[in-house]
PDB file of N, CA and C in Angstrom:
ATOM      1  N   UNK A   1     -58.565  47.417  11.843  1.00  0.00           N
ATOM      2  CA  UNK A   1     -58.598  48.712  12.467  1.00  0.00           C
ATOM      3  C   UNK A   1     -59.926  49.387  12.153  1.00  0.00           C
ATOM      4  N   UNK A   2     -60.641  50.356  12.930  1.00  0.00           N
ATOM      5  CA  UNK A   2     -61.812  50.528  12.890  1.00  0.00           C
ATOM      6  C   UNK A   2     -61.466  51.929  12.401  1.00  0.00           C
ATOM      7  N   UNK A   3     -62.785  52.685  10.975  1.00  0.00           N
ATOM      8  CA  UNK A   3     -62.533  53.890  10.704  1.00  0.00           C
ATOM      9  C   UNK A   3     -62.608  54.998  11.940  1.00  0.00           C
ATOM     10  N   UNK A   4     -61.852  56.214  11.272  1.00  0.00           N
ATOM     11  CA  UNK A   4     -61.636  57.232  12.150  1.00  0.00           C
ATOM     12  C   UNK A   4     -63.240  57.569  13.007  1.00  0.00           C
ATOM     13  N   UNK A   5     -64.527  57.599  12.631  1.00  0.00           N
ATOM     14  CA  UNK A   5     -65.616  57.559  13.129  1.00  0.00           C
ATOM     15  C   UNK A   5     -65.748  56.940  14.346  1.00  0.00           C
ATOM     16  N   UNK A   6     -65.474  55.420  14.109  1.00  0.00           N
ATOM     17  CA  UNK A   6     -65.432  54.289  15.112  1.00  0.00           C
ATOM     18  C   UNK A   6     -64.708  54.846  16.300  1.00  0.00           C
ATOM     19  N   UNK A   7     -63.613  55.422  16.143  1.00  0.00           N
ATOM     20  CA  UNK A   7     -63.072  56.011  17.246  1.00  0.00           C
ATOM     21  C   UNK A   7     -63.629  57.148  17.992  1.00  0.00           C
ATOM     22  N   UNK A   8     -63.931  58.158  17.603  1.00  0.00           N
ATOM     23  CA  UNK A   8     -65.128  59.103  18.266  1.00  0.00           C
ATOM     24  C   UNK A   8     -65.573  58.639  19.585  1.00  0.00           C
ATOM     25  N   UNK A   9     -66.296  57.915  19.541  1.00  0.00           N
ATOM     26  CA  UNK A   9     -67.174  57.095  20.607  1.00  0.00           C
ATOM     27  C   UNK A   9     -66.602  56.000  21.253  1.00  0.00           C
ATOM     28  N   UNK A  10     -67.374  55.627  22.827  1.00  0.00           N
ATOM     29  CA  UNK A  10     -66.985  54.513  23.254  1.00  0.00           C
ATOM     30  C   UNK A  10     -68.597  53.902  23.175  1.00  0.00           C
ATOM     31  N   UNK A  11     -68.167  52.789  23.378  1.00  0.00           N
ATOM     32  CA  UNK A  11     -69.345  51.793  23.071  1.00  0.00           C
ATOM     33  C   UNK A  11     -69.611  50.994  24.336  1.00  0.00           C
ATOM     34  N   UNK A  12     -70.705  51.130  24.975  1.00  0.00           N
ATOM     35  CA  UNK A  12     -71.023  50.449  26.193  1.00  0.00           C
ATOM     36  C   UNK A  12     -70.895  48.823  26.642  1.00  0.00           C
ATOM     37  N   UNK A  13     -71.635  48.613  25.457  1.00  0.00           N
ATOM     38  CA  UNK A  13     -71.517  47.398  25.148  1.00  0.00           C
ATOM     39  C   UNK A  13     -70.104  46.624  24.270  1.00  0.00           C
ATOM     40  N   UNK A  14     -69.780  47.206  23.690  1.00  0.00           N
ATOM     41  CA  UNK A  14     -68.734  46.699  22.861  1.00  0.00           C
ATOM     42  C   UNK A  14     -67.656  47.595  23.057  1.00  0.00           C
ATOM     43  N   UNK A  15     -66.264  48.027  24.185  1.00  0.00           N
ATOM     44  CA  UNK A  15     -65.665  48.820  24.483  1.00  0.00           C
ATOM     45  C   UNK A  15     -64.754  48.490  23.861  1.00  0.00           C
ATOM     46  N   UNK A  16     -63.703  49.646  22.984  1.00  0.00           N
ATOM     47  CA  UNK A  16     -62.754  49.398  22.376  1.00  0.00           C
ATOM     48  C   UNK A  16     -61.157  49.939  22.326  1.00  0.00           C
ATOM     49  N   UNK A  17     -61.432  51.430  23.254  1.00  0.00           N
ATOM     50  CA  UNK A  17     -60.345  52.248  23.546  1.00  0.00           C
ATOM     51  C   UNK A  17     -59.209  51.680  24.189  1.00  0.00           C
ATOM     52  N   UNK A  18     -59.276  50.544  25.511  1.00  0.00           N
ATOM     53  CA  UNK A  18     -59.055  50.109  25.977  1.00  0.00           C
ATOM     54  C   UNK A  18     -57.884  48.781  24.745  1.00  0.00           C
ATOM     55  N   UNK A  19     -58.302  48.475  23.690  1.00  0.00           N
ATOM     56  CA  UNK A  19     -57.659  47.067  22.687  1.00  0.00           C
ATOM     57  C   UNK A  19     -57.407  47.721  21.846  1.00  0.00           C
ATOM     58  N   UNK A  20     -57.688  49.154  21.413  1.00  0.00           N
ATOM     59  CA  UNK A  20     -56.842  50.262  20.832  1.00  0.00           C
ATOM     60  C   UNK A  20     -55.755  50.500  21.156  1.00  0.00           C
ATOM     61  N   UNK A  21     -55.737  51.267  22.393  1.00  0.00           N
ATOM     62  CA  UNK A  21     -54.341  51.295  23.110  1.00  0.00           C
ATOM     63  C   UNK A  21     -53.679  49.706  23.357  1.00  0.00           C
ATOM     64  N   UNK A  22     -53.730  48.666  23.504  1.00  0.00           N
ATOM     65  CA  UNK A  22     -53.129  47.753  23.954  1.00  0.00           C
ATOM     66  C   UNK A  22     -52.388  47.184  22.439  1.00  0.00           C
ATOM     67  N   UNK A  23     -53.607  47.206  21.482  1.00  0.00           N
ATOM     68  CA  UNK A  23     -53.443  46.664  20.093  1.00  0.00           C
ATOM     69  C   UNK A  23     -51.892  47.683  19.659  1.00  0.00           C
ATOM     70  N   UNK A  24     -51.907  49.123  19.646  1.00  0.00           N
ATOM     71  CA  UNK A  24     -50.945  49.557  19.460  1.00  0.00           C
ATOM     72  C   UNK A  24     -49.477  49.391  19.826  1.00  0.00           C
ATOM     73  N   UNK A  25     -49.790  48.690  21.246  1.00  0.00           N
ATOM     74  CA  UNK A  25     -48.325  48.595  21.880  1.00  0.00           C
ATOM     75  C   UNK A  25     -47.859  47.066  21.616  1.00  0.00           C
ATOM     76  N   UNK A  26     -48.537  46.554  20.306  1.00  0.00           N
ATOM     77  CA  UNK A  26     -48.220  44.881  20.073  1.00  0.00           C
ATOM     78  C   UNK A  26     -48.820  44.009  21.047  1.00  0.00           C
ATOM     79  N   UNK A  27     -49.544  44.097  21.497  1.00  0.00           N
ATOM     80  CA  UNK A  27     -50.480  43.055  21.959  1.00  0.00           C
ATOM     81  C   UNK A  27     -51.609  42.720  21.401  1.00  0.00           C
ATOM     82  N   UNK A  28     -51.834  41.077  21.342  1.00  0.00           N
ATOM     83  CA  UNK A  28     -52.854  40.754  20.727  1.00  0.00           C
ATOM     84  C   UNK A  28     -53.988  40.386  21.592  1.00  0.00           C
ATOM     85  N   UNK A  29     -55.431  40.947  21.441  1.00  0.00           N
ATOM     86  CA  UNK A  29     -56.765  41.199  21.411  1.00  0.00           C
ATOM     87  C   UNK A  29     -57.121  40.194  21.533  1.00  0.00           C
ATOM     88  N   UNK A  30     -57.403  39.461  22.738  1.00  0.00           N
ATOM     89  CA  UNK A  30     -58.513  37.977  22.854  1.00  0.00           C
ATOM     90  C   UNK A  30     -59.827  38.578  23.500  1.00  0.00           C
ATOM     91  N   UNK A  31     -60.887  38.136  22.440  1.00  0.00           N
ATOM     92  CA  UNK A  31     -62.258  38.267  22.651  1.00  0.00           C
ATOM     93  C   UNK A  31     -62.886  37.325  23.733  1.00  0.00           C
ATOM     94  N   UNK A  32     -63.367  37.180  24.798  1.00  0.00           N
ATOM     95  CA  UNK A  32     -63.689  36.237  25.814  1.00  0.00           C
ATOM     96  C   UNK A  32     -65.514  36.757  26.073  1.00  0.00           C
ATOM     97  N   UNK A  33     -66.031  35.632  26.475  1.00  0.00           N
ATOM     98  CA  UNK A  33     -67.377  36.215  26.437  1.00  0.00           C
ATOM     99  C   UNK A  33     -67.783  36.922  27.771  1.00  0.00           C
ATOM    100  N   UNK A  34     -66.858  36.743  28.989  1.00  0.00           N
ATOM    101  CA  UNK A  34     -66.508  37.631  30.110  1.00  0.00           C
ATOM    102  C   UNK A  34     -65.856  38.872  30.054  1.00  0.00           C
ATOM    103  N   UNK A  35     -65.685  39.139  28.812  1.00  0.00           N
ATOM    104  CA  UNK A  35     -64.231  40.444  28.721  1.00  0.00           C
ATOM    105  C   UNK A  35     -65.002  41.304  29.294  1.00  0.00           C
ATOM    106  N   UNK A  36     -66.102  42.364  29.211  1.00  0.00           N
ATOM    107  CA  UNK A  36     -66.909  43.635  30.057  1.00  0.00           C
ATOM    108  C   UNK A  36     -67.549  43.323  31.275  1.00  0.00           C
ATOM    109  N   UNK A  37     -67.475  41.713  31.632  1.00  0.00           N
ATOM    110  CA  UNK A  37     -68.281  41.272  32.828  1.00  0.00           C
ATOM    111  C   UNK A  37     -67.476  42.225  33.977  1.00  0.00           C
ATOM    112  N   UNK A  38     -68.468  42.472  34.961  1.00  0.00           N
ATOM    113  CA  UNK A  38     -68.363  42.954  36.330  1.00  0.00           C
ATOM    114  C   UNK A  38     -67.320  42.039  37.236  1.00  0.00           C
ATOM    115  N   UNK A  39     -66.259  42.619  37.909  1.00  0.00           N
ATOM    116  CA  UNK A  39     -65.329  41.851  38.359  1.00  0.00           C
ATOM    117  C   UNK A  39     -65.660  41.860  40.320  1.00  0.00           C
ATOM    118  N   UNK A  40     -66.608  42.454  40.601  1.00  0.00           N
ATOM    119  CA  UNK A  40     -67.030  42.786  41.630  1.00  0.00           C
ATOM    120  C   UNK A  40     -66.446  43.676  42.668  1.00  0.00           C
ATOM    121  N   UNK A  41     -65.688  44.367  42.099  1.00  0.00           N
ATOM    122  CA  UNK A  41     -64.037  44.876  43.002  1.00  0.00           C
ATOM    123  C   UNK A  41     -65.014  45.862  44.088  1.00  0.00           C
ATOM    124  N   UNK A  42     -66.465  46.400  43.855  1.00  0.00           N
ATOM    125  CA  UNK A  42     -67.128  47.400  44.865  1.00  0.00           C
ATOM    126  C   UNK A  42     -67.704  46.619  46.180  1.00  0.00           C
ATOM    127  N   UNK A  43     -67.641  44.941  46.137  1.00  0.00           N
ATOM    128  CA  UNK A  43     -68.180  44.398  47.272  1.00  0.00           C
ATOM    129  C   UNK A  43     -66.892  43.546  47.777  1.00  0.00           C
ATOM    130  N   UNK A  44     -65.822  43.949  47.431  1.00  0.00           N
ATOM    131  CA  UNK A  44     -64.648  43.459  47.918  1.00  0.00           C
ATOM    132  C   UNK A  44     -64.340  43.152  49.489  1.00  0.00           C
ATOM    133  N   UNK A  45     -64.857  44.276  50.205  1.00  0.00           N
ATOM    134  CA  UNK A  45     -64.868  44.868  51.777  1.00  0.00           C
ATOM    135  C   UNK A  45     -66.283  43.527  51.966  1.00  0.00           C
ATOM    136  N   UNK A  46     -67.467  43.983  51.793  1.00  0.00           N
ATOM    137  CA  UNK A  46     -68.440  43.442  51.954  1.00  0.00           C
ATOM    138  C   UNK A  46     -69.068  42.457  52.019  1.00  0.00           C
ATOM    139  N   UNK A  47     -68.686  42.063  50.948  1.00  0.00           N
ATOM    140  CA  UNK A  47     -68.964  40.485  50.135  1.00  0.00           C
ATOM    141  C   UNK A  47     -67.806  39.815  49.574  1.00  0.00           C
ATOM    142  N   UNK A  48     -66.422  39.766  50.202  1.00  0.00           N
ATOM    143  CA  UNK A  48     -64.944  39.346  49.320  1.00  0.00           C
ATOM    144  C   UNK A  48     -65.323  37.702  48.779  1.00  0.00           C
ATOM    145  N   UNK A  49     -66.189  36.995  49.234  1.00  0.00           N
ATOM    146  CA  UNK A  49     -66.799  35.431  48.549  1.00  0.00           C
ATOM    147  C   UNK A  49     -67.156  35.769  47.381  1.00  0.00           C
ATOM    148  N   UNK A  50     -68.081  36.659  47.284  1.00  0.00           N
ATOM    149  CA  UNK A  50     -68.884  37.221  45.945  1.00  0.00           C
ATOM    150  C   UNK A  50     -67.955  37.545  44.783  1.00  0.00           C
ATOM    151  N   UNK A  51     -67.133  38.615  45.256  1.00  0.00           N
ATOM    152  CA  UNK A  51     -66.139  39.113  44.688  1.00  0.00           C
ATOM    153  C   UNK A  51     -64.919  38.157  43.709  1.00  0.00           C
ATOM    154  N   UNK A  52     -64.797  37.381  44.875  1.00  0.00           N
ATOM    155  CA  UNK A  52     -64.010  36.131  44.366  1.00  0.00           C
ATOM    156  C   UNK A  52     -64.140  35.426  43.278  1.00  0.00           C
ATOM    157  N   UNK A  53     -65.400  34.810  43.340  1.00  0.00           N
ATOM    158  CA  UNK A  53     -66.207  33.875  42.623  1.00  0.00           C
ATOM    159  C   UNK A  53     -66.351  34.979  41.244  1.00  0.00           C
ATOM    160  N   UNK A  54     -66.966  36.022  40.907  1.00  0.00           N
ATOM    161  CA  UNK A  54     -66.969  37.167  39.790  1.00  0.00           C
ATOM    162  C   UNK A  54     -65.785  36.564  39.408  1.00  0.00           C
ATOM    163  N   UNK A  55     -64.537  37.375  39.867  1.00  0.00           N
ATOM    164  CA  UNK A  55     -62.854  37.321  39.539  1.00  0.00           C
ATOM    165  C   UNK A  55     -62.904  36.118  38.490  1.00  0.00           C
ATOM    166  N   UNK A  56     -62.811  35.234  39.509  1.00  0.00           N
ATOM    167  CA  UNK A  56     -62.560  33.750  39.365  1.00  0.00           C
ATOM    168  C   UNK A  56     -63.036  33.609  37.857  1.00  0.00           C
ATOM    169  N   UNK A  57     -64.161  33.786  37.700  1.00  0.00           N
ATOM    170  CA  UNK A  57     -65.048  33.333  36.261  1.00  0.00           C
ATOM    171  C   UNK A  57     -64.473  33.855  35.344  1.00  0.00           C
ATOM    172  N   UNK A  58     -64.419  34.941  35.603  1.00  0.00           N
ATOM    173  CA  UNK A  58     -63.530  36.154  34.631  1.00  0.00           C
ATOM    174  C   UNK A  58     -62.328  35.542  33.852  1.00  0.00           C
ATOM    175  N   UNK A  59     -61.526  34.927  34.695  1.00  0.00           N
ATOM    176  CA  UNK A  59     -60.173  34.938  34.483  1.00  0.00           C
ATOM    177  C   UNK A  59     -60.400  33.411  33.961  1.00  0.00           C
ATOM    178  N   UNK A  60     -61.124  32.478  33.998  1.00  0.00           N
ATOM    179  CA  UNK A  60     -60.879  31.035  33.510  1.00  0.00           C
ATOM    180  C   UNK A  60     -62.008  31.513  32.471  1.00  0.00           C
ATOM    181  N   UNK A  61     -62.451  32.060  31.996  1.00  0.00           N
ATOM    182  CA  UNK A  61     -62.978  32.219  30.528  1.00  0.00           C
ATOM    183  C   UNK A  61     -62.284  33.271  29.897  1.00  0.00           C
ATOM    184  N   UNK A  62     -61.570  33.718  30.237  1.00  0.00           N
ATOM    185  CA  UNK A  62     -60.317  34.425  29.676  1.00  0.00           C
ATOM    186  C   UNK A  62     -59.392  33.687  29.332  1.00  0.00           C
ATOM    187  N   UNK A  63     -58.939  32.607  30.083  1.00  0.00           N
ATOM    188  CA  UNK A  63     -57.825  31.450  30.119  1.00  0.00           C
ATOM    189  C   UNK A  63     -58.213  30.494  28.764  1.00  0.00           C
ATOM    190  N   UNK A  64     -59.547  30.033  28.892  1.00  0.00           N
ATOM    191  CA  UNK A  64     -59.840  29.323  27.496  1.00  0.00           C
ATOM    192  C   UNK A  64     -59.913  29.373  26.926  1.00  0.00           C
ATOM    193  N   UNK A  65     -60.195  31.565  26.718  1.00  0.00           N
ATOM    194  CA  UNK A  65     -59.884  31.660  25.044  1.00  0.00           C
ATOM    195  C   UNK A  65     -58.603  32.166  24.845  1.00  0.00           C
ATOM    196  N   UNK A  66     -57.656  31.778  25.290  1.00  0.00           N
ATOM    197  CA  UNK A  66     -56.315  31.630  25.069  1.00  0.00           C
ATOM    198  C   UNK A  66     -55.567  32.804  25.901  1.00  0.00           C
ATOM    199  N   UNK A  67     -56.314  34.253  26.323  1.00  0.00           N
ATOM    200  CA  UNK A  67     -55.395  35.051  26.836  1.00  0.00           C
ATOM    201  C   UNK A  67     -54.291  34.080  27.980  1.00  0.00           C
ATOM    202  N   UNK A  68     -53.590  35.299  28.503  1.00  0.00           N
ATOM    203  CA  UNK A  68     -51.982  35.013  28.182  1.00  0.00           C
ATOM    204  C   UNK A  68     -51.905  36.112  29.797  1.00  0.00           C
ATOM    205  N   UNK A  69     -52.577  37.582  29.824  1.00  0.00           N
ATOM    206  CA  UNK A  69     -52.500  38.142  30.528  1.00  0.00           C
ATOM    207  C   UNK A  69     -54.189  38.948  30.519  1.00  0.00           C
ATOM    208  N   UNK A  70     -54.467  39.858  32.038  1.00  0.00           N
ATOM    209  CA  UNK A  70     -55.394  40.358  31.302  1.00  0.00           C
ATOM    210  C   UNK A  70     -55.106  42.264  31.951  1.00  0.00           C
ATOM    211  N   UNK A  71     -55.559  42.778  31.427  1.00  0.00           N
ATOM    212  CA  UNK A  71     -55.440  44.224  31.207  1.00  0.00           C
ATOM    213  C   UNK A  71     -56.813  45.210  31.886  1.00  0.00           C
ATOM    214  N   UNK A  72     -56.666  46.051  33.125  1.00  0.00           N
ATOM    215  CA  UNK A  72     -57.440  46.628  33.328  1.00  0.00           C
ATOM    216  C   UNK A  72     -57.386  48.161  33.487  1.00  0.00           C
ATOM    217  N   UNK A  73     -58.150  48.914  33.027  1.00  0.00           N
ATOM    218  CA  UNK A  73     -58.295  50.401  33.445  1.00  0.00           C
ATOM    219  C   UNK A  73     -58.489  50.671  34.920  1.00  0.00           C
TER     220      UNK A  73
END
Protein backbone atom coordinates (compact mmCIF):
# COMPACT_ATOMS: atom_id res chain seq x y z
CA UNK A 1 0.00 0.00 0.00
CA UNK A 2 1.41 3.32 -0.90
CA UNK A 3 1.81 6.18 1.97
CA UNK A 4 -0.96 8.64 2.50
CA UNK A 5 1.29 11.24 0.24
CA UNK A 6 1.35 8.72 -2.65
CA UNK A 7 -2.24 9.14 -2.76
CA UNK A 8 -2.52 12.96 -3.16
CA UNK A 9 -1.52 12.75 -6.72
CA UNK A 10 -2.10 10.89 -9.87
CA UNK A 11 0.80 9.92 -11.77
CA UNK A 12 0.84 10.17 -15.55
CA UNK A 13 2.99 7.78 -16.12
CA UNK A 14 2.49 5.36 -13.42
CA UNK A 15 -1.50 5.64 -12.66
CA UNK A 16 -2.70 4.23 -9.53
CA UNK A 17 -6.24 5.42 -8.37
CA UNK A 18 -7.68 3.28 -10.72
CA UNK A 19 -5.69 -0.45 -8.69
CA UNK A 20 -6.52 1.48 -5.54
CA UNK A 21 -10.03 1.27 -5.99
CA UNK A 22 -9.98 -2.19 -7.64
CA UNK A 23 -7.19 -3.46 -5.03
CA UNK A 24 -9.81 -2.53 -2.34
CA UNK A 25 -12.69 -4.43 -3.67
CA UNK A 26 -10.30 -7.80 -3.65
CA UNK A 27 -8.97 -7.80 -6.84
CA UNK A 28 -5.63 -8.56 -7.72
CA UNK A 29 -3.32 -5.95 -9.66
CA UNK A 30 -1.56 -7.45 -12.86
CA UNK A 31 1.18 -5.18 -14.07
CA UNK A 32 1.29 -5.62 -18.07
CA UNK A 33 3.66 -3.53 -20.06
CA UNK A 34 0.43 -2.33 -22.16
CA UNK A 35 -1.58 -1.45 -18.96
CA UNK A 36 -1.62 2.83 -19.84
CA UNK A 37 -1.21 2.02 -23.62
CA UNK A 38 -3.75 3.94 -25.85
CA UNK A 39 -6.66 1.65 -26.75
CA UNK A 40 -7.59 3.81 -29.74
CA UNK A 41 -11.37 4.08 -28.82
CA UNK A 42 -11.13 8.12 -30.57
CA UNK A 43 -10.51 6.56 -34.18
CA UNK A 44 -13.08 3.93 -33.68
CA UNK A 45 -15.61 5.75 -36.37
CA UNK A 46 -12.53 6.57 -38.52
CA UNK A 47 -9.97 4.16 -38.44
CA UNK A 48 -12.01 0.90 -36.62
CA UNK A 49 -8.68 -1.41 -38.32
CA UNK A 50 -6.42 0.85 -36.29
CA UNK A 51 -8.48 0.72 -33.39
CA UNK A 52 -8.69 -2.95 -33.48
CA UNK A 53 -5.22 -3.85 -33.84
CA UNK A 54 -4.40 -1.11 -30.48
CA UNK A 55 -7.34 -3.28 -28.57
CA UNK A 56 -6.05 -6.40 -29.76
CA UNK A 57 -2.34 -5.82 -28.37
CA UNK A 58 -3.67 -4.55 -25.28
CA UNK A 59 -5.57 -7.42 -24.31
CA UNK A 60 -2.97 -10.38 -25.38
CA UNK A 61 -0.25 -8.67 -23.29
CA UNK A 62 -2.60 -8.43 -20.62
CA UNK A 63 -3.50 -12.19 -21.20
CA UNK A 64 0.27 -13.20 -20.71
CA UNK A 65 0.73 -11.59 -17.77
CA UNK A 66 -1.89 -13.57 -16.37
CA UNK A 67 -4.89 -11.01 -16.07
CA UNK A 68 -8.12 -12.73 -15.82
CA UNK A 69 -10.28 -9.54 -16.69
CA UNK A 70 -9.46 -6.02 -17.58
CA UNK A 71 -10.90 -2.82 -15.95
CA UNK A 72 -11.56 0.55 -17.52
CA UNK A 73 -12.49 4.15 -16.43
Amino acid sequence: MRSASEHDSESTTEPHFMDDILAAAGAEIVSFPLKTACCGGAHTLSDSDTSTKLVLNILKAAELAGADVIATE
